[in-house]
PDB file of N, CA and C in Angstrom:
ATOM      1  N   UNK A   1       8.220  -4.631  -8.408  1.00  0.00           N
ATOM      2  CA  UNK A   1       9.304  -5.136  -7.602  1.00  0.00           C
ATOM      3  C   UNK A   1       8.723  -6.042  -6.525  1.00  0.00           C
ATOM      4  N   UNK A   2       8.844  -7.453  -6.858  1.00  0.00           N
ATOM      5  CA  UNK A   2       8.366  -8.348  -5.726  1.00  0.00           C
ATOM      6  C   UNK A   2       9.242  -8.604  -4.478  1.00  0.00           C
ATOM      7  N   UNK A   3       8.580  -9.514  -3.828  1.00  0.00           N
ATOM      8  CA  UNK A   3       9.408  -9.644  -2.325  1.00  0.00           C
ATOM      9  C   UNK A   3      11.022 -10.136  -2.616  1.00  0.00           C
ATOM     10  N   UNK A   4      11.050 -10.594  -3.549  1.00  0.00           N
ATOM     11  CA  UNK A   4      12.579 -11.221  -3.804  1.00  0.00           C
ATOM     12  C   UNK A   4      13.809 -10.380  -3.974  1.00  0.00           C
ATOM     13  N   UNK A   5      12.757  -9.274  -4.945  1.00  0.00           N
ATOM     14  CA  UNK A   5      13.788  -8.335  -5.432  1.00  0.00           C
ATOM     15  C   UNK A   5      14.461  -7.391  -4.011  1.00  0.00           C
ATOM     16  N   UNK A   6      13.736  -7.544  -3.306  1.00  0.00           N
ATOM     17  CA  UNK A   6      13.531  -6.560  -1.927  1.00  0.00           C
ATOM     18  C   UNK A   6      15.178  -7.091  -1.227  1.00  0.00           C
ATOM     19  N   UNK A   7      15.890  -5.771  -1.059  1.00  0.00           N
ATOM     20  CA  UNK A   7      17.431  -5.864   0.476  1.00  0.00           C
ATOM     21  C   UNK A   7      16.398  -6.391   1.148  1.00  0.00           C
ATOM     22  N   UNK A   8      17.545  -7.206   2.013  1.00  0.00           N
ATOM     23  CA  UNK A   8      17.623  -7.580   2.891  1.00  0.00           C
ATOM     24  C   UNK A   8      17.392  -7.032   4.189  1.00  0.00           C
ATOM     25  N   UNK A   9      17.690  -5.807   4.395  1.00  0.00           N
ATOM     26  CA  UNK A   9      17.527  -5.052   5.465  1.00  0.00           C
ATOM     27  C   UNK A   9      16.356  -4.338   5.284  1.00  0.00           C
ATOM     28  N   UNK A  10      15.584  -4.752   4.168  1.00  0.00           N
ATOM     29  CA  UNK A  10      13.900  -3.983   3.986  1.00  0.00           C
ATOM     30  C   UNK A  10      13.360  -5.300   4.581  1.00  0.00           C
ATOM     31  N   UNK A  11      13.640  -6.316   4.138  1.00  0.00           N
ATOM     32  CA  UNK A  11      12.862  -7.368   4.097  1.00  0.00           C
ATOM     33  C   UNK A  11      12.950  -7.515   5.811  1.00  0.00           C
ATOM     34  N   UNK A  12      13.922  -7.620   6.658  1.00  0.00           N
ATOM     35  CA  UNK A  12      13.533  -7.653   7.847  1.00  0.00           C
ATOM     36  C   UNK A  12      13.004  -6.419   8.306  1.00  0.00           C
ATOM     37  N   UNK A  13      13.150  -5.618   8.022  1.00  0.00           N
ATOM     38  CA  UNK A  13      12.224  -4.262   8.753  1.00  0.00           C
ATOM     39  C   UNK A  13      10.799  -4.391   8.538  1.00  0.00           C
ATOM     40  N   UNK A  14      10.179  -4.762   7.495  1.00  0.00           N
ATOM     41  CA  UNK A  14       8.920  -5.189   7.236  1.00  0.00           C
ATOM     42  C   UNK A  14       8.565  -6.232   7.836  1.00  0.00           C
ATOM     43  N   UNK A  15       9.011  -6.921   8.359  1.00  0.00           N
ATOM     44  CA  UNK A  15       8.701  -9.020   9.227  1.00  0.00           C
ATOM     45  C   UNK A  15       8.628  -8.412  10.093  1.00  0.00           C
ATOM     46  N   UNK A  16       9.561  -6.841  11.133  1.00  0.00           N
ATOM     47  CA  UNK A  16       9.682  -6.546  11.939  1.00  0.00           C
ATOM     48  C   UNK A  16       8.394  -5.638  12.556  1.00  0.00           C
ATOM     49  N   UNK A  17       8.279  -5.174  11.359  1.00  0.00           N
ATOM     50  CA  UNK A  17       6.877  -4.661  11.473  1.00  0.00           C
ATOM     51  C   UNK A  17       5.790  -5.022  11.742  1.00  0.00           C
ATOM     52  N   UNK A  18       5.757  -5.898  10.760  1.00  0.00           N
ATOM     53  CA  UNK A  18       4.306  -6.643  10.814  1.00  0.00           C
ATOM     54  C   UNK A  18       4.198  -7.770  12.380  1.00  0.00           C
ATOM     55  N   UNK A  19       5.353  -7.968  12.643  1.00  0.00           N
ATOM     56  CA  UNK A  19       5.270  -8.599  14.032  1.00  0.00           C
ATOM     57  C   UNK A  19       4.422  -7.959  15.040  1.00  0.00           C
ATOM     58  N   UNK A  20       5.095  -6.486  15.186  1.00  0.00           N
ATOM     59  CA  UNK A  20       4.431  -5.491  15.929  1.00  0.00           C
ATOM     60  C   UNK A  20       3.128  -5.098  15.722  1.00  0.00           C
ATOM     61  N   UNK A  21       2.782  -5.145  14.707  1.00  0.00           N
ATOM     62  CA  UNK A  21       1.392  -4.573  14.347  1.00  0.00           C
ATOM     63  C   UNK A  21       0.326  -6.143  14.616  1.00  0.00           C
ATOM     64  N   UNK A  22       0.942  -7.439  14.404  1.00  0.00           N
ATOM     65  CA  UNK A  22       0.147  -8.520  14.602  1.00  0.00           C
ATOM     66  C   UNK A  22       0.192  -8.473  16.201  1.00  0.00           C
ATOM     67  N   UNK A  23       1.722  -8.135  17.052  1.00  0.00           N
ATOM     68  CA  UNK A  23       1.289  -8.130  18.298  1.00  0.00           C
ATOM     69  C   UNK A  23       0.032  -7.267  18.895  1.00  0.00           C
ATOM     70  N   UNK A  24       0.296  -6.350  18.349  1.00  0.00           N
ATOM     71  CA  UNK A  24      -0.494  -4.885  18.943  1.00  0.00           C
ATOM     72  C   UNK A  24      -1.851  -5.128  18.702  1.00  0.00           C
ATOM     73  N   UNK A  25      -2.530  -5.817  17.610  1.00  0.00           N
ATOM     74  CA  UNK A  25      -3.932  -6.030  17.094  1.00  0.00           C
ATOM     75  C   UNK A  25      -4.122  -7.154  18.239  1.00  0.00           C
ATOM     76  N   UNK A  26      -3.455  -8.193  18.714  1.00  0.00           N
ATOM     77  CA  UNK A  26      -4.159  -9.175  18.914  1.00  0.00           C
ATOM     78  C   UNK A  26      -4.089  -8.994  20.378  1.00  0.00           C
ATOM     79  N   UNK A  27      -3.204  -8.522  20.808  1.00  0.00           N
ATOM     80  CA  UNK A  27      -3.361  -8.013  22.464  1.00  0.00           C
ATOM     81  C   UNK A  27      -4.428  -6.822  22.933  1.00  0.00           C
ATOM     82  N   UNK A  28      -4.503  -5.974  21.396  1.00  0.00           N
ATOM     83  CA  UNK A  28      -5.552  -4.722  22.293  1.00  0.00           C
ATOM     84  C   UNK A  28      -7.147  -5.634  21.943  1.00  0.00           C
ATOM     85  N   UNK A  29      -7.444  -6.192  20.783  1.00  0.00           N
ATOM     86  CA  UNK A  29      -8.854  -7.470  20.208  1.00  0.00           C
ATOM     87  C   UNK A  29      -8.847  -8.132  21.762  1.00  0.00           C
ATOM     88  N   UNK A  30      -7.922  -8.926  22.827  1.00  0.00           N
ATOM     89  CA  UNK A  30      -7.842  -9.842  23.514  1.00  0.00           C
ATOM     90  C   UNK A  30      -8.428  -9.198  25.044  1.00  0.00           C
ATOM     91  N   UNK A  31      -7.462  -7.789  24.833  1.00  0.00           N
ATOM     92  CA  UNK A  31      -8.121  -6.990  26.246  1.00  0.00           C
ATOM     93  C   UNK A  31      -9.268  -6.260  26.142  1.00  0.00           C
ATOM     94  N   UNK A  32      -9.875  -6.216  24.942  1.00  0.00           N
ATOM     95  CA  UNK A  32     -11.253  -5.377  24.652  1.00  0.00           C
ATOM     96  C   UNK A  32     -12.165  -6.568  24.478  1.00  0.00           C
ATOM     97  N   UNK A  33     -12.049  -7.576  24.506  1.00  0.00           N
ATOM     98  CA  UNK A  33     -13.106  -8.258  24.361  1.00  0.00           C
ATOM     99  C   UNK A  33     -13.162  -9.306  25.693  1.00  0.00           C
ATOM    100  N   UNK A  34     -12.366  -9.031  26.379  1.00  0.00           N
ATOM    101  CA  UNK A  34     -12.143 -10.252  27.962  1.00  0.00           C
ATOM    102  C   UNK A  34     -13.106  -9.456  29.209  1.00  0.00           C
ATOM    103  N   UNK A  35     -12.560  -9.863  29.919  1.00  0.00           N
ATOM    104  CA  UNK A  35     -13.555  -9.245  31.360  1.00  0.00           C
ATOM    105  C   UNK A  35     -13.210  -7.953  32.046  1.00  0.00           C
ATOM    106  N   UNK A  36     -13.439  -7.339  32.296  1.00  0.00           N
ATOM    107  CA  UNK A  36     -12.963  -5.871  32.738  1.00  0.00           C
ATOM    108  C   UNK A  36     -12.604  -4.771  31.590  1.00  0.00           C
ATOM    109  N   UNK A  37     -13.407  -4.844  30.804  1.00  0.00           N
ATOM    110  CA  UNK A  37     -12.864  -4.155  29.459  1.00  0.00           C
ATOM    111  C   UNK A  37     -12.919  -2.837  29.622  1.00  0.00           C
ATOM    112  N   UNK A  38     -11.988  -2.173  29.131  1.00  0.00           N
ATOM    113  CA  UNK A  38     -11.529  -0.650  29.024  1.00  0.00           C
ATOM    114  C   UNK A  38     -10.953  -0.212  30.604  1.00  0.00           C
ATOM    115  N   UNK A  39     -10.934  -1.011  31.420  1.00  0.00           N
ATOM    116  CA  UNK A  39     -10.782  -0.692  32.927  1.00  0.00           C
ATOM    117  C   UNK A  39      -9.377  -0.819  32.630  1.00  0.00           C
ATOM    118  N   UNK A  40      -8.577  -2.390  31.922  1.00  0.00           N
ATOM    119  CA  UNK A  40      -7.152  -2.904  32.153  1.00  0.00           C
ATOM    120  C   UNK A  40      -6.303  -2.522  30.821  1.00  0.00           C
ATOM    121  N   UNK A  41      -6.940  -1.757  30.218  1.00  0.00           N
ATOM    122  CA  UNK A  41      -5.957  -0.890  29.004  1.00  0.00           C
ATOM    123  C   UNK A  41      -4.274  -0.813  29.442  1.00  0.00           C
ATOM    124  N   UNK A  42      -4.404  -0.195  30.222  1.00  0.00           N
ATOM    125  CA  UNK A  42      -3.059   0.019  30.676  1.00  0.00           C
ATOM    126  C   UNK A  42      -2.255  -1.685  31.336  1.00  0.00           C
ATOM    127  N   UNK A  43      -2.628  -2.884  31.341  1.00  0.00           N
ATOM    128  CA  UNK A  43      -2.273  -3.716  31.370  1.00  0.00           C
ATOM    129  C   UNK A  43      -1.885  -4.729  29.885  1.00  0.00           C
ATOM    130  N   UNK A  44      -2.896  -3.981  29.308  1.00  0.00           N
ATOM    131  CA  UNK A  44      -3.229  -4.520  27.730  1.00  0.00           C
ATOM    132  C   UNK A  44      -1.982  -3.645  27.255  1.00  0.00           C
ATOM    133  N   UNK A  45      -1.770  -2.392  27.431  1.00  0.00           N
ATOM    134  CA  UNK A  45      -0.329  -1.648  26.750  1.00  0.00           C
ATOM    135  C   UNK A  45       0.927  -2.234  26.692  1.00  0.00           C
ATOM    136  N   UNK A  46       0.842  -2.635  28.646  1.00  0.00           N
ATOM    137  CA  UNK A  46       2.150  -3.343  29.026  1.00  0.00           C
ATOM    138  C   UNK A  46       2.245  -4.357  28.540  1.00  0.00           C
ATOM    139  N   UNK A  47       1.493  -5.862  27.943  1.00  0.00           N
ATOM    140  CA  UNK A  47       1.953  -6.569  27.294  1.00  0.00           C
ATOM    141  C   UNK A  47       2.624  -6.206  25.364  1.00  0.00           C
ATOM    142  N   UNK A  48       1.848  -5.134  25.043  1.00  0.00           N
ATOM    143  CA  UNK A  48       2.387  -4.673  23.799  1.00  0.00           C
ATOM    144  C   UNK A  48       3.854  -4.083  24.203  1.00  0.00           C
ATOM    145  N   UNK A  49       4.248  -4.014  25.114  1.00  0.00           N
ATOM    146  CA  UNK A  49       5.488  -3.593  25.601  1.00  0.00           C
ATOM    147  C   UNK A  49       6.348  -4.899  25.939  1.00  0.00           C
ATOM    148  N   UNK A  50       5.587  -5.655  26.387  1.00  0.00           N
ATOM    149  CA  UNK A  50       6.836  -6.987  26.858  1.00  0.00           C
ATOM    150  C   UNK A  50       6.770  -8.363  25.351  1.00  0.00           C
ATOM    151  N   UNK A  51       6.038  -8.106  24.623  1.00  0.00           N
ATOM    152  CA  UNK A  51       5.829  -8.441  23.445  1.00  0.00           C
ATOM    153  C   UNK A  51       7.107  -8.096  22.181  1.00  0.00           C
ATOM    154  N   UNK A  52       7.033  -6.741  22.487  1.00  0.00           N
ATOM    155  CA  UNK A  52       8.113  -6.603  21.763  1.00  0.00           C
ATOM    156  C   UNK A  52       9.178  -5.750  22.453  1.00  0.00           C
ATOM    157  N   UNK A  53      10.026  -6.991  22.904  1.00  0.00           N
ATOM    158  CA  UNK A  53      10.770  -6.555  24.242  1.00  0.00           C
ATOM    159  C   UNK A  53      11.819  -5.858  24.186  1.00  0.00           C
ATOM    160  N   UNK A  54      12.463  -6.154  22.669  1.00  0.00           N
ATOM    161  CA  UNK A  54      13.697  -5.533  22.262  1.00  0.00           C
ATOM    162  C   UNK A  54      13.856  -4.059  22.404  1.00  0.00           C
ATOM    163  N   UNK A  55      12.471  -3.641  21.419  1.00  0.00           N
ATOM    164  CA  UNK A  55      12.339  -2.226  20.978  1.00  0.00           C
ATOM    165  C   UNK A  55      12.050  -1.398  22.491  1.00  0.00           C
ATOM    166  N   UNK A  56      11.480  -2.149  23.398  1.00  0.00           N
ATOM    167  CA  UNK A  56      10.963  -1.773  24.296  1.00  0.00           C
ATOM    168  C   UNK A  56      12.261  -1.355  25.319  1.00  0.00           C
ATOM    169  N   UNK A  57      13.321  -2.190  24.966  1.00  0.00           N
ATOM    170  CA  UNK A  57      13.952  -2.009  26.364  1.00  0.00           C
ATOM    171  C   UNK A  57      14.935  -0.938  25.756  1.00  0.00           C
ATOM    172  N   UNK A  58      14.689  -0.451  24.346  1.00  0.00           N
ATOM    173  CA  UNK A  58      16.020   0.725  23.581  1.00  0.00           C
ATOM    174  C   UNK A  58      14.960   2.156  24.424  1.00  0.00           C
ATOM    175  N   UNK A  59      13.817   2.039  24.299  1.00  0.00           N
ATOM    176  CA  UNK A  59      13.094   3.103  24.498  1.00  0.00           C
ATOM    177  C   UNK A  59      12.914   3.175  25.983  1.00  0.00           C
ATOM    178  N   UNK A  60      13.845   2.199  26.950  1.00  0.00           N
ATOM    179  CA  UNK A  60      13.536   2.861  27.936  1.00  0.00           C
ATOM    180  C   UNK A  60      14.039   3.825  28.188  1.00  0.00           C
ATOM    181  N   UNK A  61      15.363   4.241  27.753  1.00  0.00           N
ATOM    182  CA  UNK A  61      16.319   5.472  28.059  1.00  0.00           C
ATOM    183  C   UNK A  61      16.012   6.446  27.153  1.00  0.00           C
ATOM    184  N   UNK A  62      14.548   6.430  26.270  1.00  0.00           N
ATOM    185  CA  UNK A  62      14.035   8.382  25.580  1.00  0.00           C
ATOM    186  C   UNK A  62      12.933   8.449  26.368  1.00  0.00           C
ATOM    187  N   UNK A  63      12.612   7.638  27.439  1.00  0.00           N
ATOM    188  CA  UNK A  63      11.021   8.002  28.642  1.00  0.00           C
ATOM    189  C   UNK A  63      10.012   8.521  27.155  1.00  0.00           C
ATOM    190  N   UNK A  64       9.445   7.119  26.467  1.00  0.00           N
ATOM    191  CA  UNK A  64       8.512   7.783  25.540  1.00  0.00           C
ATOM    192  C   UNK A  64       7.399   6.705  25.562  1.00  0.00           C
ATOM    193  N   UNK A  65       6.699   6.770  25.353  1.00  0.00           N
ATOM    194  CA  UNK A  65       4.971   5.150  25.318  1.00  0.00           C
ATOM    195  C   UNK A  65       4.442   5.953  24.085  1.00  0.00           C
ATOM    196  N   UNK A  66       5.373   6.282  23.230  1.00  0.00           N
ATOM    197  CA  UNK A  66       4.748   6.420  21.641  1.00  0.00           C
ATOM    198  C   UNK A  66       4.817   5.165  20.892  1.00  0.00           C
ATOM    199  N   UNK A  67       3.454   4.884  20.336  1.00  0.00           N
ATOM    200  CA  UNK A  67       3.177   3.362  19.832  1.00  0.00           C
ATOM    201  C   UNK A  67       4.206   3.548  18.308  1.00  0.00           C
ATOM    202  N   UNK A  68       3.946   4.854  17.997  1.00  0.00           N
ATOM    203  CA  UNK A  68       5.006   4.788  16.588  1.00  0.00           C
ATOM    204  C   UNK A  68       6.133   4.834  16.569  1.00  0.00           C
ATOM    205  N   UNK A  69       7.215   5.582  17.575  1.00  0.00           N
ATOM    206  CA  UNK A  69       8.276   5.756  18.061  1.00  0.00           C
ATOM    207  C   UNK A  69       8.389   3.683  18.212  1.00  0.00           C
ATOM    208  N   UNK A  70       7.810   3.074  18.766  1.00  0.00           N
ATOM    209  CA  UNK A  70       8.360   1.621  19.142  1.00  0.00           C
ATOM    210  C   UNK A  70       8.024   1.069  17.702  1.00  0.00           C
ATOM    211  N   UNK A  71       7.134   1.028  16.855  1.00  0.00           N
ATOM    212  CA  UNK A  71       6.930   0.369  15.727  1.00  0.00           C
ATOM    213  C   UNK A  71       8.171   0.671  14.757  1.00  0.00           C
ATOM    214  N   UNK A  72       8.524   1.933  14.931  1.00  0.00           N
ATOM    215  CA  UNK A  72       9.632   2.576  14.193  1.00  0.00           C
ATOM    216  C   UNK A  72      11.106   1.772  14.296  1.00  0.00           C
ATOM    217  N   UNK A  73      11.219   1.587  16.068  1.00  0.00           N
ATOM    218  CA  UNK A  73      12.473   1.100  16.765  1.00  0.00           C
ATOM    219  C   UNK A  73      12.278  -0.273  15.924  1.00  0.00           C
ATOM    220  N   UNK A  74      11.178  -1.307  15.943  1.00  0.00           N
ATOM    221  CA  UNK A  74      11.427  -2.731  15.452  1.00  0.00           C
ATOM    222  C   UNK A  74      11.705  -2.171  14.110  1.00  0.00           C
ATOM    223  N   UNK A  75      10.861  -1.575  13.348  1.00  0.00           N
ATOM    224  CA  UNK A  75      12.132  -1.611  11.524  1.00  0.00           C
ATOM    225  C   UNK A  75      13.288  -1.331  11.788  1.00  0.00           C
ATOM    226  N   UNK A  76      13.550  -0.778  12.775  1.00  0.00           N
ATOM    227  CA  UNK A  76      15.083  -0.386  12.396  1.00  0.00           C
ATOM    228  C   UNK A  76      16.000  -1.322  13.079  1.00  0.00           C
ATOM    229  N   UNK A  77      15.579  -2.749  13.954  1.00  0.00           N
ATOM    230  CA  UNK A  77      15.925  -3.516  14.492  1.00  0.00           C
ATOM    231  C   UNK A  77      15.938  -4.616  13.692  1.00  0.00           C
ATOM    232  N   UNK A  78      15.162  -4.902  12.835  1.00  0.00           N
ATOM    233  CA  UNK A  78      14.609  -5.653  11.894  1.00  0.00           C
ATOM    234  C   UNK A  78      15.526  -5.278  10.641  1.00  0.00           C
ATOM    235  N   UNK A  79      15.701  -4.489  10.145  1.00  0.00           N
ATOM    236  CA  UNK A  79      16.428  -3.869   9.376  1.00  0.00           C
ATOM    237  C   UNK A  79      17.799  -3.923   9.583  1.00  0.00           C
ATOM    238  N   UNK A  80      18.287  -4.099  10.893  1.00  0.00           N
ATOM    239  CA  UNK A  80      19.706  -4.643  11.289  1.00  0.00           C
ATOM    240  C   UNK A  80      20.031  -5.968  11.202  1.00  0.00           C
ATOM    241  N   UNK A  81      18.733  -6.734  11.728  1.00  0.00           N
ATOM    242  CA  UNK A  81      18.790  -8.154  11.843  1.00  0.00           C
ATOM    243  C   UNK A  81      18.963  -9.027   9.904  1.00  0.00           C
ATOM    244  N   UNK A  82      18.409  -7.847   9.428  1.00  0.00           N
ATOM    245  CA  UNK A  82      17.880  -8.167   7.778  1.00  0.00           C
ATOM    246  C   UNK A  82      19.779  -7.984   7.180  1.00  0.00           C
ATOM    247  N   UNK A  83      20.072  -6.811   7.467  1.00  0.00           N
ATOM    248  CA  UNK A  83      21.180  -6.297   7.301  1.00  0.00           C
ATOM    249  C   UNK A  83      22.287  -7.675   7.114  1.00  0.00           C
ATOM    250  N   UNK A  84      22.694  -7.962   9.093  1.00  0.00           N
ATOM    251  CA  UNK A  84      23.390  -8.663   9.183  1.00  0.00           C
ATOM    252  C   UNK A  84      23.528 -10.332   8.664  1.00  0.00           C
ATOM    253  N   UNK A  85      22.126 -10.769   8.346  1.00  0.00           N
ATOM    254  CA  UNK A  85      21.589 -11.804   7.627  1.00  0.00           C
ATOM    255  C   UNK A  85      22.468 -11.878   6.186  1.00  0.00           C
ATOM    256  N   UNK A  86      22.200 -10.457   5.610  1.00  0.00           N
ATOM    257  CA  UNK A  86      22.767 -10.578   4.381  1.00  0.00           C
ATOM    258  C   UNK A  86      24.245 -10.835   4.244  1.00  0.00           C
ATOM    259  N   UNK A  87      24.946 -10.055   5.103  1.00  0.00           N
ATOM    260  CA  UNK A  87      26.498  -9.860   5.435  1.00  0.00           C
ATOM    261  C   UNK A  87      27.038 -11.900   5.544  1.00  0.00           C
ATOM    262  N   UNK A  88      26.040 -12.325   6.383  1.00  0.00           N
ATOM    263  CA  UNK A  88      26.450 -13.666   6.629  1.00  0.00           C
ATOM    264  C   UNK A  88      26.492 -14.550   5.913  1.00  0.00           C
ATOM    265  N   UNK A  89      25.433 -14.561   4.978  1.00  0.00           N
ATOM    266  CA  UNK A  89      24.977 -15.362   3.678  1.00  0.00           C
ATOM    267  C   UNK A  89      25.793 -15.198   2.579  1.00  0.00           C
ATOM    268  N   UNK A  90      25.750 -14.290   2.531  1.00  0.00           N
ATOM    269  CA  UNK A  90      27.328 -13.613   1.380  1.00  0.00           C
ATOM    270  C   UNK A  90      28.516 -14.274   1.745  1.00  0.00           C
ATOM    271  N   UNK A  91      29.096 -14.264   3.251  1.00  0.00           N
ATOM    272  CA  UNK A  91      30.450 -14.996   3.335  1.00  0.00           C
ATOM    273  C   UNK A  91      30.261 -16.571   3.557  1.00  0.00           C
ATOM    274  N   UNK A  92      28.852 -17.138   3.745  1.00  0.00           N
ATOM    275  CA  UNK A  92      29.132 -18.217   3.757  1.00  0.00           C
ATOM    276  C   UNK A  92      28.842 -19.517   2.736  1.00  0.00           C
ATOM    277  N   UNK A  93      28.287 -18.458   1.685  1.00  0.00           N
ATOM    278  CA  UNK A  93      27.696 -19.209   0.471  1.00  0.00           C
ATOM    279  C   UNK A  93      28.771 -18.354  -0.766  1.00  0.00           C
TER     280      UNK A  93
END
């Protein structure tokens, strides 16, 4: 089953994903290898937080800084966005 065959609402939960996981690699690579390393972690978090701002701002009201809990929130944001994509394309084609 290739990418084509794939809903719509998989197909954005996965883009949604991989966003997060490309954010998260290239911000924690950026703060581990710059000046003050391992000191500004917790600055390096907060941009994985304003990065992916959406998921970030659903999780402010469960008080949680679980990296999987937010990776989770973008599929299922992604998965809406995938969702409603499809709904639109259908009525307008």
């Amino acid at each position: 089953m290739g990418w084509k065959e794939w809903p719509y609402w998989f197909k954005g939960g996965v883009i949604a994903l991989v966003y997060f996981i490309i954010t998260f690699v290239f911000v924690t690579v950026s703060c581990l290898s710059g000046p003050g390393t391992k000191n500004d972690l917790g600055i390096c978090y907060i941009q994985v937080i304003v990065l992916n701002y959406p998921s970030s701002f659903l999780l402010q009201f469960v008080d949680s800084d679980n990296l999987i809990l937010i990776a989770l929130v973008n599929f299922i944001l992604g998965s809406i966005i995938g969702w409603i994509y499809r709904k639109v394309k259908k009525i307008c084609y």
